[in-house]
Structures are given as C-alpha cells and as structure tokens.
C-alpha atoms as a PDB file:
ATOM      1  CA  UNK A   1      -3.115 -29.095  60.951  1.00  0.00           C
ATOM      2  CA  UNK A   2      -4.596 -28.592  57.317  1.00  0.00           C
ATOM      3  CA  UNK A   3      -8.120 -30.204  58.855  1.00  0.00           C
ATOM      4  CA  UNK A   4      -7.609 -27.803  62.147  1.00  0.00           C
ATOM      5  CA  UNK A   5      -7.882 -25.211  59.611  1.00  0.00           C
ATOM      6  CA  UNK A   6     -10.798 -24.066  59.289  1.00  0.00           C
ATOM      7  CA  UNK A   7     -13.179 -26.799  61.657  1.00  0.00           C
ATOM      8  CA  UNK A   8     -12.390 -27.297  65.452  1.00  0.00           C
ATOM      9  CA  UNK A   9     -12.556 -31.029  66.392  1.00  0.00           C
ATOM     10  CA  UNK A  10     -11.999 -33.506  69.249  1.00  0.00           C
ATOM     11  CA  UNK A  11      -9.485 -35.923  68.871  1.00  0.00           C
ATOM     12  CA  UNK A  12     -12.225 -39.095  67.651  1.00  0.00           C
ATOM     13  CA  UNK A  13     -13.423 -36.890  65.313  1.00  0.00           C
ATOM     14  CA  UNK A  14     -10.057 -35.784  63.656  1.00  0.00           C
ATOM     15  CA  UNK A  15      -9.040 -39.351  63.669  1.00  0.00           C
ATOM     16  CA  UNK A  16     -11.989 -40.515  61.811  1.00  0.00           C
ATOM     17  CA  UNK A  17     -11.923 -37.264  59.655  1.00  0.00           C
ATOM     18  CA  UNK A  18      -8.235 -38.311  58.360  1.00  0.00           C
ATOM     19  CA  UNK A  19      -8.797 -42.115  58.304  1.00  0.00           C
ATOM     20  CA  UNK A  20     -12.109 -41.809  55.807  1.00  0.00           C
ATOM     21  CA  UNK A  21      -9.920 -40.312  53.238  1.00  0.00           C
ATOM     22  CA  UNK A  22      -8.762 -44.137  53.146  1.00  0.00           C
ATOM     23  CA  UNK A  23      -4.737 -43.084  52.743  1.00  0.00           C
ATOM     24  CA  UNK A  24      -4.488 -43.102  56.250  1.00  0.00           C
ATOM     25  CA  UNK A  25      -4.670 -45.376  59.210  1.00  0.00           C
ATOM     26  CA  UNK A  26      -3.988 -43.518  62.099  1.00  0.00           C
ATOM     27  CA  UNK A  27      -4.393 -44.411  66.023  1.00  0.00           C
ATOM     28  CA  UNK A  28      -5.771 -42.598  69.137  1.00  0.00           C
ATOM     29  CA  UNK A  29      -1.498 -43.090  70.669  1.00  0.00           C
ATOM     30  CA  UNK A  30      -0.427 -41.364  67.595  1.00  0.00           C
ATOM     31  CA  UNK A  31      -2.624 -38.523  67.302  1.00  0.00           C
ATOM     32  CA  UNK A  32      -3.333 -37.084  70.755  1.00  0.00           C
ATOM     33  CA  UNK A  33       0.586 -36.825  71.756  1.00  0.00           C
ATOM     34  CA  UNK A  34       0.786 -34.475  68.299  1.00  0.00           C
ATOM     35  CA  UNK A  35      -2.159 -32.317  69.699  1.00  0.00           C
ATOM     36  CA  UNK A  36      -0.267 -32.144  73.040  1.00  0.00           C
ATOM     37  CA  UNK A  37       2.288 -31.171  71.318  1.00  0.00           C
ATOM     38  CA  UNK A  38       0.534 -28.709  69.339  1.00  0.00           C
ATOM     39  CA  UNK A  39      -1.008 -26.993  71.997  1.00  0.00           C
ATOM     40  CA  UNK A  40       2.012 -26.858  74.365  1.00  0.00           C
ATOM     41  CA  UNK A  41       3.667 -25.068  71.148  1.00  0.00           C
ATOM     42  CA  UNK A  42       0.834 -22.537  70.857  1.00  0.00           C
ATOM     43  CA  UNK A  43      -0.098 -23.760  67.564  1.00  0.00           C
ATOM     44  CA  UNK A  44      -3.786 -25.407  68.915  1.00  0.00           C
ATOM     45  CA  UNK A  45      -5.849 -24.070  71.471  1.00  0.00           C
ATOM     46  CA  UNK A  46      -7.621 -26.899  73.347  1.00  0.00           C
ATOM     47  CA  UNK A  47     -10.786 -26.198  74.804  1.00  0.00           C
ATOM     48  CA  UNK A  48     -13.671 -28.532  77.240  1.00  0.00           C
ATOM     49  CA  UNK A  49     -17.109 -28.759  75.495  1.00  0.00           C
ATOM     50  CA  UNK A  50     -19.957 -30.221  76.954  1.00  0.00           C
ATOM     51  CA  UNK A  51     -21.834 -33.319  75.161  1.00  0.00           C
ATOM     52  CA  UNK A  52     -24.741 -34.643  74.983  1.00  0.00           C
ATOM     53  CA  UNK A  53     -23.683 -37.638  74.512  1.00  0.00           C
ATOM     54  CA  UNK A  54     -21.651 -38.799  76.739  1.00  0.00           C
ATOM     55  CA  UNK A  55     -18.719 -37.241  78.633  1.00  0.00           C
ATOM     56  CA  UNK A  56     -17.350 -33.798  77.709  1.00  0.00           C
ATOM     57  CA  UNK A  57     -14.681 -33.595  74.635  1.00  0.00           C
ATOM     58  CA  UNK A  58     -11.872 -31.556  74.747  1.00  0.00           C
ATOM     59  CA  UNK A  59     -12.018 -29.538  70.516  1.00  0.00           C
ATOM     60  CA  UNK A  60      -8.796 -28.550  68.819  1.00  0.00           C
ATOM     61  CA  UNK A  61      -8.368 -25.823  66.877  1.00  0.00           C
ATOM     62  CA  UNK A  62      -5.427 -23.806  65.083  1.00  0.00           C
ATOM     63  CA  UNK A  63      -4.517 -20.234  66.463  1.00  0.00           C
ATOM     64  CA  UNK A  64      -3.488 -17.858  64.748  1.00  0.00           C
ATOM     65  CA  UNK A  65       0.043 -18.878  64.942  1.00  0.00           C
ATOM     66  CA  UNK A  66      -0.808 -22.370  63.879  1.00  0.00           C
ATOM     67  CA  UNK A  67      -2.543 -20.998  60.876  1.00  0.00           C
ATOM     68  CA  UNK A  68       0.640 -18.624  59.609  1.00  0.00           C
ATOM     69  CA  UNK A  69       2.827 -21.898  60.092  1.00  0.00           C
ATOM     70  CA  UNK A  70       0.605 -24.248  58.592  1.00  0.00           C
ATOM     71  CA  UNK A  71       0.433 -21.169  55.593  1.00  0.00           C
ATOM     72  CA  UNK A  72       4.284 -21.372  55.536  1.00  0.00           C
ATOM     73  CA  UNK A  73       4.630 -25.483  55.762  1.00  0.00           C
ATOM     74  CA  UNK A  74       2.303 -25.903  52.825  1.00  0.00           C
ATOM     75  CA  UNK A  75       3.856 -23.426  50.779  1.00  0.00           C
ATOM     76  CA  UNK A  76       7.188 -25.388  51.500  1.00  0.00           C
ATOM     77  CA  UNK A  77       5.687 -28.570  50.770  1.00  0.00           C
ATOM     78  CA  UNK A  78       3.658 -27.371  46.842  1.00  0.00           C
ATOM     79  CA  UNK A  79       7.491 -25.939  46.398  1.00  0.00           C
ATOM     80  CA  UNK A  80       9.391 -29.487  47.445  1.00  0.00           C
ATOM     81  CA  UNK A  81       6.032 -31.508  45.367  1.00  0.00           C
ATOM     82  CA  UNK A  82       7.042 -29.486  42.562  1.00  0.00           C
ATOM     83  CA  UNK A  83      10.841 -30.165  42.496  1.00  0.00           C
ATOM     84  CA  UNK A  84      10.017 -33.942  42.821  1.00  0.00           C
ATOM     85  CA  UNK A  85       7.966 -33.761  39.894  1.00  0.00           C
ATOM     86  CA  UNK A  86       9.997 -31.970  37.711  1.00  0.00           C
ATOM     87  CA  UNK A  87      11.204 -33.227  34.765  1.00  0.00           C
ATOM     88  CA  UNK A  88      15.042 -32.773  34.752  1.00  0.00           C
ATOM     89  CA  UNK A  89      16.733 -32.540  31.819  1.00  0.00           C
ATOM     90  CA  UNK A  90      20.114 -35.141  31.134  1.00  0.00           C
ATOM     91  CA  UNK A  91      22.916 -32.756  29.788  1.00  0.00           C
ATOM     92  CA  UNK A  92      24.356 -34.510  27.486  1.00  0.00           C
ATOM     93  CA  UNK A  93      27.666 -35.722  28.550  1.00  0.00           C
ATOM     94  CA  UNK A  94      30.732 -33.670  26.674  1.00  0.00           C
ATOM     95  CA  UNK A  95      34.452 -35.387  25.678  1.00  0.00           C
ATOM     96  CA  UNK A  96      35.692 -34.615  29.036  1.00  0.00           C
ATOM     97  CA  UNK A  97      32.787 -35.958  30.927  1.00  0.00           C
ATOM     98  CA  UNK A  98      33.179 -39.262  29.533  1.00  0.00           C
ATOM     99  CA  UNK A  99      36.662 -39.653  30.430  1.00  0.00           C
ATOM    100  CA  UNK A 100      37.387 -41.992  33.260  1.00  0.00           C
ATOM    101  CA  UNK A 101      38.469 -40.164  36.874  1.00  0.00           C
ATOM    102  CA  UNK A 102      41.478 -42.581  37.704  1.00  0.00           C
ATOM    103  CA  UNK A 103      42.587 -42.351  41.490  1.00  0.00           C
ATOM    104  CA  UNK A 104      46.297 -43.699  41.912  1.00  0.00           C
ATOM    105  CA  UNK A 105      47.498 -44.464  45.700  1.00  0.00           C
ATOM    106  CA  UNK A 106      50.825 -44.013  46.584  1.00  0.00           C
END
C-alpha cells in the first residue's frame, strides 16, 4: 500500500518496485491476489491503460479509503516498532519476589 501511495502502478511494475529494494522477493501469485483483494475491499481502484508496448496494463492505485487506512496501519506499526525497541527496565526483584511459589497437590 505504502508504494500505492502516492504513484499508480501495474502489477510488474509494483513487483519490481518492491523487489529492487533487495529485502524482498516477491512473486506475480503473491501479489496480484492482494490487489484483488484490495480492490474488492475498496482500498485500490484498478483501472485499463493502454500501452505502447505491448498489451494494455491494468494500474493500481489507493483511494481515498486506502490512503486513511494505510495512514492508520502505519501509525500502528511506528507505535508497535517503538515498543519492540524499547529498552525495558528489570525491576529489581524485592524479598518476596525471590521466594519460591510452591504448588502442593492434594
């Protein structure tokens, strides 16, 4: 979604936009059902475009709905990033901590 953002694409062109990055691998089976998806959900509008080169392409691109929830996700995500990255502090561990929790059946 974040490279539907602000740049329409056709599916080749969003694969090959994520893969150069080099973190990700993707394939054509794993990216179009997501933009089906997308678009069924109102989040991508889909549109036919003529080519010159070759066959027409179908371009993705966020609505405005898929731009509010993408806004919302990633504001989600910075929060989560930030909790993982956190450096908790140990309390350290009182008299009663320490003592041992000893479970008798019977």
């Amino acid at each position: 979604m974040g490279v539907l953002y602000h740049e329409r694409h056709y599916g080749y062109s969003l694969i090959r936009v994520l893969s150069d990055t080099g973190s990700i691998s993707l394939k054509e089976g794993t990216v179009y059902p997501i933009l089906a998806r997308l678009d069924r959900d109102g989040l991508v509008r889909a549109e036919w475009v003529e080519s010159d080169q070759g066959p027409p392409r179908k371009y993705y691109a966020l609505t405005s709905s898929g731009r509010q929830l993408f806004d919302e996700l990633n504001q989600e995500f910075d929060l989560l990033v930030s909790l993982v990255q956190q450096k908790w502090k140990v309390p350290e561990e009182s008299e009663h901590a320490r003592k041992k929790l000893v479970v008798r059946k019977g």
